[in-house]
C-alpha atoms as a PDB file:
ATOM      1  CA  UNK A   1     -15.470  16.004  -0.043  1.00  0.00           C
ATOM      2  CA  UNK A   2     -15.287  14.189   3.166  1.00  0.00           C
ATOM      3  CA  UNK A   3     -17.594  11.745   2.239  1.00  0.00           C
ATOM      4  CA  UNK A   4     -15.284  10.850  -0.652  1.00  0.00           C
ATOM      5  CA  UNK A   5     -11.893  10.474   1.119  1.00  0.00           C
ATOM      6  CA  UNK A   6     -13.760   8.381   3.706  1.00  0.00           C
ATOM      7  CA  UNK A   7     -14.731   5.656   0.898  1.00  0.00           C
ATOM      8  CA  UNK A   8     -12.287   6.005  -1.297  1.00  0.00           C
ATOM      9  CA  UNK A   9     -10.214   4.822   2.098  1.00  0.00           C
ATOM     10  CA  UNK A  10     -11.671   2.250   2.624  1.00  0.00           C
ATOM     11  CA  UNK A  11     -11.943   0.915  -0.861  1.00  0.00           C
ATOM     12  CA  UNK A  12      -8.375   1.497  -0.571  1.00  0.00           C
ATOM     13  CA  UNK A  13      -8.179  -1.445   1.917  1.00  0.00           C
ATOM     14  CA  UNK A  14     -11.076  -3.934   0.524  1.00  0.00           C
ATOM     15  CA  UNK A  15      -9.883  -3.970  -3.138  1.00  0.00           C
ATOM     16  CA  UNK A  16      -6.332  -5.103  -2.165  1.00  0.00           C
ATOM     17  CA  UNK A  17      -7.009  -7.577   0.616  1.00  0.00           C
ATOM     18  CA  UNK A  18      -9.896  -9.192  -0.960  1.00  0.00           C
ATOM     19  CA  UNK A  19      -7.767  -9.536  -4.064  1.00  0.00           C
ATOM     20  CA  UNK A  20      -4.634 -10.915  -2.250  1.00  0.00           C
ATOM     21  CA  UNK A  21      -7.289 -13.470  -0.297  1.00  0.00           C
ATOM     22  CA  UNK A  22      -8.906 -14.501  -3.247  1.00  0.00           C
ATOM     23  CA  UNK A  23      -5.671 -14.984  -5.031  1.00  0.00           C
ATOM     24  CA  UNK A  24      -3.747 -16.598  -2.364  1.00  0.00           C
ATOM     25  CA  UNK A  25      -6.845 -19.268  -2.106  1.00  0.00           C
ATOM     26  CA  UNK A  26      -6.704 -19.833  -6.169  1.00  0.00           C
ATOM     27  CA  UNK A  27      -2.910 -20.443  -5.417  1.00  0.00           C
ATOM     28  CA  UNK A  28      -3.823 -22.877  -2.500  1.00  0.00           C
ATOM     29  CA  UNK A  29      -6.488 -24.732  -4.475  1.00  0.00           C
ATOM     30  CA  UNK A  30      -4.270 -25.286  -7.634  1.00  0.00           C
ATOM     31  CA  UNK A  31      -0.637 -26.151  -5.764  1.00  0.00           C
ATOM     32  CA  UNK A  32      -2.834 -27.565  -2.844  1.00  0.00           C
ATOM     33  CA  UNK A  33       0.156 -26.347  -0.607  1.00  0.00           C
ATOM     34  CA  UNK A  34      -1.189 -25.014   2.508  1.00  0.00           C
ATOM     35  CA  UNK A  35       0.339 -21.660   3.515  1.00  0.00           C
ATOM     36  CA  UNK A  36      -0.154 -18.992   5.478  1.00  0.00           C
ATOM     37  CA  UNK A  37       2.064 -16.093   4.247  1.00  0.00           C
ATOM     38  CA  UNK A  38       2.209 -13.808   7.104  1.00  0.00           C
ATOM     39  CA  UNK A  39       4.288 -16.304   9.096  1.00  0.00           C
ATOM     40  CA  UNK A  40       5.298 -18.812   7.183  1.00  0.00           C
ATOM     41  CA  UNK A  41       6.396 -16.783   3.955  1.00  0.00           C
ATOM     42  CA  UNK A  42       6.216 -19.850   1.697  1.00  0.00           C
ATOM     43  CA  UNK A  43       4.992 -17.830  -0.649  1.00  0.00           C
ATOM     44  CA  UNK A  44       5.543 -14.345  -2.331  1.00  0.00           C
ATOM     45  CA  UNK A  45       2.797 -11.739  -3.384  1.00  0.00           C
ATOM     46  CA  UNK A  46       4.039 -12.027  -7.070  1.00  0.00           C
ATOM     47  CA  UNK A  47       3.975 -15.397  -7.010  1.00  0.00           C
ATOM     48  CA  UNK A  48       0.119 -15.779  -6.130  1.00  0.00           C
ATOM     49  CA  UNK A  49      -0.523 -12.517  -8.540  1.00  0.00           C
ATOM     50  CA  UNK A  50       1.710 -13.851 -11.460  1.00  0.00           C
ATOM     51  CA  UNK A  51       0.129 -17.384 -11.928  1.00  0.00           C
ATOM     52  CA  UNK A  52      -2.279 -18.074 -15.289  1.00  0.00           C
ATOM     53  CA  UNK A  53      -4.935 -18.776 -13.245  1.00  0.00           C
ATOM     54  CA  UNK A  54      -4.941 -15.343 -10.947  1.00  0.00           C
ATOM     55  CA  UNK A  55      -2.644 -13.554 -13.310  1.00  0.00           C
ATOM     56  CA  UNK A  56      -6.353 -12.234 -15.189  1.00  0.00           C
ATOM     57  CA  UNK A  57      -7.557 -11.048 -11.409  1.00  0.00           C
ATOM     58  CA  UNK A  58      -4.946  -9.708  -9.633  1.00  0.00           C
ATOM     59  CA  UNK A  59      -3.624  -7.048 -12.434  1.00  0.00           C
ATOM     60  CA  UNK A  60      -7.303  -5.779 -13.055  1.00  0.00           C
ATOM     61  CA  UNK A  61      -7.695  -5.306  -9.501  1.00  0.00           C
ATOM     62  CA  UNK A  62      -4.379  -3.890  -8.734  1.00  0.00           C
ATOM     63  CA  UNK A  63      -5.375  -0.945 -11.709  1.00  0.00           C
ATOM     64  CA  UNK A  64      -8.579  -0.344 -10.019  1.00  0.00           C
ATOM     65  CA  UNK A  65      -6.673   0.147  -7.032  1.00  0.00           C
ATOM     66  CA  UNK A  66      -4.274   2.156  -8.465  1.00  0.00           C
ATOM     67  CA  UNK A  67      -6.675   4.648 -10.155  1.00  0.00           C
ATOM     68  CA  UNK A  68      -8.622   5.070  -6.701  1.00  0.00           C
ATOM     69  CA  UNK A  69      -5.541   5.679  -4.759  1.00  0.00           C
ATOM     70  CA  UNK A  70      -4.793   8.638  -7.521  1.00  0.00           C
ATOM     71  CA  UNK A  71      -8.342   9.695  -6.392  1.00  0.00           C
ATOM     72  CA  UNK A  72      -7.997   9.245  -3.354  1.00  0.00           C
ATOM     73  CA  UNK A  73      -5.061  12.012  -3.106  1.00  0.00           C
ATOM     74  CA  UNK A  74      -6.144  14.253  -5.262  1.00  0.00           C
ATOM     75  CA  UNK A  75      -9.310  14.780  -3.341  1.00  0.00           C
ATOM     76  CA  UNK A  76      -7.303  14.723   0.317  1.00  0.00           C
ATOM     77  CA  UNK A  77      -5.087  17.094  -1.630  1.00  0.00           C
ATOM     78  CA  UNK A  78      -7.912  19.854  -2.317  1.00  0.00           C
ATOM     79  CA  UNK A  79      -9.425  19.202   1.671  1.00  0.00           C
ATOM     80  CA  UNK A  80      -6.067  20.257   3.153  1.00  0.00           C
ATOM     81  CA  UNK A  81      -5.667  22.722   0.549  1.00  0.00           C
ATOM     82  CA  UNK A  82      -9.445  24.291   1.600  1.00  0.00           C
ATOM     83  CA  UNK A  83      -8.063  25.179   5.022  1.00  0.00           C
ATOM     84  CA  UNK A  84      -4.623  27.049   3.443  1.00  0.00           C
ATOM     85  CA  UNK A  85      -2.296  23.528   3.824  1.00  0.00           C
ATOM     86  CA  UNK A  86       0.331  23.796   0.704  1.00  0.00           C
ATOM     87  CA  UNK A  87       0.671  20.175   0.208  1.00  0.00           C
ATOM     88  CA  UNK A  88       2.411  18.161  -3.033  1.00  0.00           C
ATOM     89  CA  UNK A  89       0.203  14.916  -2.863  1.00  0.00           C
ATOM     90  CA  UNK A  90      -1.369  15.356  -6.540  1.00  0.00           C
ATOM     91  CA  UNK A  91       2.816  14.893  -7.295  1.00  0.00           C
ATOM     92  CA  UNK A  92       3.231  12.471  -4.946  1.00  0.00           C
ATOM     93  CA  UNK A  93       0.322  10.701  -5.842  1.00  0.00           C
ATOM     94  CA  UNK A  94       1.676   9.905  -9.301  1.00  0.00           C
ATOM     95  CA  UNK A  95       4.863   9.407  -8.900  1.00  0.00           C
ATOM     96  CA  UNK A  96       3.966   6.678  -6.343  1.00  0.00           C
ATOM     97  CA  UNK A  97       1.356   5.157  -8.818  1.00  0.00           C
ATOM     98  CA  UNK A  98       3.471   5.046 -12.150  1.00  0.00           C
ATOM     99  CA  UNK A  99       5.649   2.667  -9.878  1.00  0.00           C
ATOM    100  CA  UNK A 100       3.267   0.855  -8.662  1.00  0.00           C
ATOM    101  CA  UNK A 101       1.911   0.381 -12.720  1.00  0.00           C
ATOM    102  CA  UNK A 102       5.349  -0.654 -14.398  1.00  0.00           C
ATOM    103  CA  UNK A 103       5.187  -2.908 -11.153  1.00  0.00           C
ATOM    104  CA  UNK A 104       1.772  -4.675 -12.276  1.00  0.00           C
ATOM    105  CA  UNK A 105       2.774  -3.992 -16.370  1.00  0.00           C
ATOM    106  CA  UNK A 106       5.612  -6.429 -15.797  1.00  0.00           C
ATOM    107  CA  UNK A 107       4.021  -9.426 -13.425  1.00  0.00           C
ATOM    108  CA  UNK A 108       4.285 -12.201 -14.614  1.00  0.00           C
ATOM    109  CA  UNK A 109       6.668 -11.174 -18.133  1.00  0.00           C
ATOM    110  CA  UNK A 110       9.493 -14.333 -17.367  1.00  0.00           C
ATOM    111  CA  UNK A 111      11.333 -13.629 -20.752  1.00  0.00           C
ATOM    112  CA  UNK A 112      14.421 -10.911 -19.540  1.00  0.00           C
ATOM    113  CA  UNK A 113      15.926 -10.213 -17.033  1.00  0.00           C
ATOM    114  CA  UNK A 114      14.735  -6.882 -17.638  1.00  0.00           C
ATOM    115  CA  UNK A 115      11.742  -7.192 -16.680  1.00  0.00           C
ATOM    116  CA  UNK A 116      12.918  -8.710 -13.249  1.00  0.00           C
ATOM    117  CA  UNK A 117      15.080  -5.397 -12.789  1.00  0.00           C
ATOM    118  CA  UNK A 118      12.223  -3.404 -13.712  1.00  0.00           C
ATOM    119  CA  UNK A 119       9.520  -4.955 -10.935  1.00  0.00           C
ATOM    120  CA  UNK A 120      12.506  -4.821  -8.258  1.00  0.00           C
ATOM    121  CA  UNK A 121      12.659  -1.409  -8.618  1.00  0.00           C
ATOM    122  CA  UNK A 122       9.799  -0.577  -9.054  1.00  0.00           C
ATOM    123  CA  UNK A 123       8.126  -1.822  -6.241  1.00  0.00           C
ATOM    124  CA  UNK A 124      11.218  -0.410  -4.109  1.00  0.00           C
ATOM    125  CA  UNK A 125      10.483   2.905  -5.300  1.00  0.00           C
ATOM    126  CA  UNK A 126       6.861   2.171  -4.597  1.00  0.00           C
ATOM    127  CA  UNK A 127       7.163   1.242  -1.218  1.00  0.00           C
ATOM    128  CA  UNK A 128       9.271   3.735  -0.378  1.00  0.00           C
ATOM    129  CA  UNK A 129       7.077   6.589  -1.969  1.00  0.00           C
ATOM    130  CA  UNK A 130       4.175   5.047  -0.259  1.00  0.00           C
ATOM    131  CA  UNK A 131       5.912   5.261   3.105  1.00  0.00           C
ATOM    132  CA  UNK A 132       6.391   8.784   2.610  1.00  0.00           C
ATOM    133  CA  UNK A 133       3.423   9.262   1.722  1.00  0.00           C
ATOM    134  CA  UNK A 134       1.906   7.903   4.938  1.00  0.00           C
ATOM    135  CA  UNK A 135       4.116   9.891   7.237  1.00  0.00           C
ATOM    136  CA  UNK A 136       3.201  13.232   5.274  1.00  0.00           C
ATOM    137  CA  UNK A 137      -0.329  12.866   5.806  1.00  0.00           C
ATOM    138  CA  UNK A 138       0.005  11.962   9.165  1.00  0.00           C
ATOM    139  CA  UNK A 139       1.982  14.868   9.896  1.00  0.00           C
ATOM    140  CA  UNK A 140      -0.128  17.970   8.008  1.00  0.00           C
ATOM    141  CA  UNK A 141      -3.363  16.180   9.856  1.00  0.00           C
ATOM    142  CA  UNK A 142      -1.239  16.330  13.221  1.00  0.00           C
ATOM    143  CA  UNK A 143      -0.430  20.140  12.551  1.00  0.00           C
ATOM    144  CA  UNK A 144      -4.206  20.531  11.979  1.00  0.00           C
ATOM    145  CA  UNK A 145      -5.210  19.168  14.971  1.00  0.00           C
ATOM    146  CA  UNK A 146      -2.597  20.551  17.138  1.00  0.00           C
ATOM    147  CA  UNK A 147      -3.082  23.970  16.080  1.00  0.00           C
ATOM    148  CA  UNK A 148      -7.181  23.293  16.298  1.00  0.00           C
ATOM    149  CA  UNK A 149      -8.280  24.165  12.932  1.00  0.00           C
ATOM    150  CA  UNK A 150      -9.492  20.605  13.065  1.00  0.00           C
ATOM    151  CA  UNK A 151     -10.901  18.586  16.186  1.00  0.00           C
ATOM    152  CA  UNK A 152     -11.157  14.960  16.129  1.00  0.00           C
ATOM    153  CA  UNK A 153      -9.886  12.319  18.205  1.00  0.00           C
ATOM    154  CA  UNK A 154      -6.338  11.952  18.837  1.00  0.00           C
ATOM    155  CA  UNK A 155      -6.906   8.079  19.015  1.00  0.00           C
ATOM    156  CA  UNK A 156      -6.923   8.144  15.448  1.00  0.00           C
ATOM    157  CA  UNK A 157      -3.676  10.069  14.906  1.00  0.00           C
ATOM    158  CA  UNK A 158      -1.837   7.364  17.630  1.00  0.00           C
ATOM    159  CA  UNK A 159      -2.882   4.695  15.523  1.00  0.00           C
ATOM    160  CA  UNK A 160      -2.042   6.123  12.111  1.00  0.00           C
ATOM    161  CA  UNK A 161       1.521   6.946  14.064  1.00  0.00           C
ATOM    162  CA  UNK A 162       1.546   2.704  15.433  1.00  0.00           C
ATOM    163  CA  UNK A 163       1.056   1.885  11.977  1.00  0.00           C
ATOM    164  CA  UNK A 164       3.986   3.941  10.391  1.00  0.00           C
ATOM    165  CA  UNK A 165       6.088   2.834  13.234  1.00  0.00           C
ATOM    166  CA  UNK A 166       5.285  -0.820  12.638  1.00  0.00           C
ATOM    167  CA  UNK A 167       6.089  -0.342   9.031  1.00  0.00           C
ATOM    168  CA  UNK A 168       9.216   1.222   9.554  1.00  0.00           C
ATOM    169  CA  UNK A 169      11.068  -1.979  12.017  1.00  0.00           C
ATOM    170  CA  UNK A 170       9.487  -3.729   8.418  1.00  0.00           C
ATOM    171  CA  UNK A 171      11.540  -1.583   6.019  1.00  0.00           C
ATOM    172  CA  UNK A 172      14.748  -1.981   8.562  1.00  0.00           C
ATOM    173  CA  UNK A 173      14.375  -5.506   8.417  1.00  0.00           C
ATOM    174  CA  UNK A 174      13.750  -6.182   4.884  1.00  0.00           C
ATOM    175  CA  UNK A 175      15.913  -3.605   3.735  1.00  0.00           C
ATOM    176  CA  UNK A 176      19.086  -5.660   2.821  1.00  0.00           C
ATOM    177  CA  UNK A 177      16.528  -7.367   0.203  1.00  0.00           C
ATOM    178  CA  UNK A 178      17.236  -4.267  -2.220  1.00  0.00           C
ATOM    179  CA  UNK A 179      21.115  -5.187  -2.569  1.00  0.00           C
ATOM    180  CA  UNK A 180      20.615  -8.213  -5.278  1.00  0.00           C
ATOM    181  CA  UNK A 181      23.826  -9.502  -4.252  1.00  0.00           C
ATOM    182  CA  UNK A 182      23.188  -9.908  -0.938  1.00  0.00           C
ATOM    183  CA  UNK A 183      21.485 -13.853  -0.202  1.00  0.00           C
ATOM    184  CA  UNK A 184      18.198 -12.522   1.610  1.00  0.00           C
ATOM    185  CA  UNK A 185      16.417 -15.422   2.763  1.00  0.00           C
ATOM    186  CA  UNK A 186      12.904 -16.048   0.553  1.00  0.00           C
ATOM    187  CA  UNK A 187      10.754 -16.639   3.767  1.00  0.00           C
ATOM    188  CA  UNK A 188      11.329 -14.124   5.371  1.00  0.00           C
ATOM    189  CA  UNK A 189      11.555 -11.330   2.530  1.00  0.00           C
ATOM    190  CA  UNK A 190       8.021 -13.136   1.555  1.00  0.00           C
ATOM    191  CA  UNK A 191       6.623 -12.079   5.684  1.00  0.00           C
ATOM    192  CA  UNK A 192       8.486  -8.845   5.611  1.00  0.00           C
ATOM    193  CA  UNK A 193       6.609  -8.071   2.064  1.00  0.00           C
ATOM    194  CA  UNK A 194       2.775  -9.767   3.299  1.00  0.00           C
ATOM    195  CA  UNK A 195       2.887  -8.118   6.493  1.00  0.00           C
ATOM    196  CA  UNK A 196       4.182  -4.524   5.314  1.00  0.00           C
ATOM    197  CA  UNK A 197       1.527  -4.403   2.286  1.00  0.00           C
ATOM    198  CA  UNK A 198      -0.920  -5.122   4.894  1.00  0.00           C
ATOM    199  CA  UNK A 199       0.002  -2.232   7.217  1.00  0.00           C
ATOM    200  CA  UNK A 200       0.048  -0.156   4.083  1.00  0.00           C
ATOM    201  CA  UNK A 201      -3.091  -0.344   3.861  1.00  0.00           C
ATOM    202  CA  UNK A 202      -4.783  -0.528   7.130  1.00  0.00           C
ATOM    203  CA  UNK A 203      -3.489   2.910   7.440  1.00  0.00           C
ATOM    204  CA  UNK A 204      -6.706   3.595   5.404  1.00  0.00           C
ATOM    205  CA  UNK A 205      -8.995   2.436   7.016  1.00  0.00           C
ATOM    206  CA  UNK A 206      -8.480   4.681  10.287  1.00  0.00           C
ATOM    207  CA  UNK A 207      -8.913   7.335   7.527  1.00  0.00           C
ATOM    208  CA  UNK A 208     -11.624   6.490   6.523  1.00  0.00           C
ATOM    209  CA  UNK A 209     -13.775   6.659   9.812  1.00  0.00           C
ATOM    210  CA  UNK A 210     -11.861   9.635  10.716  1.00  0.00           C
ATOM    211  CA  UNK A 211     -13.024  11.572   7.804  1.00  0.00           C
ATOM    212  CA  UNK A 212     -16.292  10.254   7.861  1.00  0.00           C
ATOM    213  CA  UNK A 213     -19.410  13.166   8.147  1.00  0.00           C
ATOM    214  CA  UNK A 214     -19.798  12.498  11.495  1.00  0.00           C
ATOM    215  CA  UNK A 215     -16.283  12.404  12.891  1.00  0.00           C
ATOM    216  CA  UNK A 216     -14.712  15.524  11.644  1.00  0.00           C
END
């Protein structure tokens, strides 16, 4: 089971980035506007995903990653649960998931406005559930540790906790985006997004070593 969580982890942070790389490059070669999102925000993760030309990658890729995610928590879901840990992450799992579909279902649909209503919230509620998500596993694999059921090094848990603390000034700052009447400006809400998807998933790949054979 171990083995599983560990690659399904870090499949969890390949599919995404590779996909946002080789998206953001299509983007680059077609526009030929040279960007780097991260800092410079010039560009938005739907805009690079929505396009004709990357439209026919990204949403494939995003499903994969969706239905390994769902995976993914199921089978962390039935390791806690081996050692006694009640734990809703099948729930979770879903919820977080269905959001993160209707998100992908309706890239790149320009026709109503609700549609645009639609992937706002929906990748609010995503992020959000995500976040959660993160601090919930961090804390039932703290109580495991702390109460020695499981031994493994705490350097893992301090950077899972880093992580979720660095995504949280992102969620402060960005916040005001979720008010549609408020002017947020596009850069930045384009950094806050680039730079909190990419802590959302880097959380996975301390995971991933941590739960590999040899390290738990």
């Amino acid at each position: 089971m171990k083995k599983f969580i560990s690659i399904y982890s870090i499949l969890l942070f390949i599919i995404p980035l590779t996909t946002l790389i080789y998206c953001h490059q299509l983007h680059v070669a077609h526009t030929g506007i040279q960007t780097f999102p991260f800092i410079d925000g010039q560009v938005s993760v739907s805009l690079i995903g929505r396009q004709g030309y990357s439209i026919g990658i990204f949403k494939p890729a995003f499903f994969l990653y969706s239905a390994i995610s769902v995976l993914f928590y199921f089978k962390i879901s039935n390791f806690f649960q081996s050692y006694r840990i009640k734990n809703k992450f099948k729930f979770y799992c879903i919820i977080s998931n269905f959001f993160l579909c209707i998100y992908i279902i309706t890239l790149g649909e320009r026709d109503s406005t609700v549609y645009e209503i639609l992937r706002r919230l929906s990748i609010i509620l995503y992020i959000v559930s995500m976040y959660i998500n993160h601090i919930y596993l961090t804390k039932i694999l703290w109580f495991l540790r702390s109460n020695k059921i499981i031994q493994f090094n705490i350097a893992y848990l301090i950077i899972l906790y880093v992580i979720i603390f660095l995504m949280s000034i992102l969620i402060i700052i960005g916040s005001p985006w979720v008010n549609p009447l408020f002017e947020y400006p596009y850069d930045l809400k384009n950094i806050v997004e680039w730079n909190y998807f990419f802590l959302m998933i880097s959380f996975y790949v301390p995971l991933s070593i941590l739960f590999h054979k040899n390290n738990m």
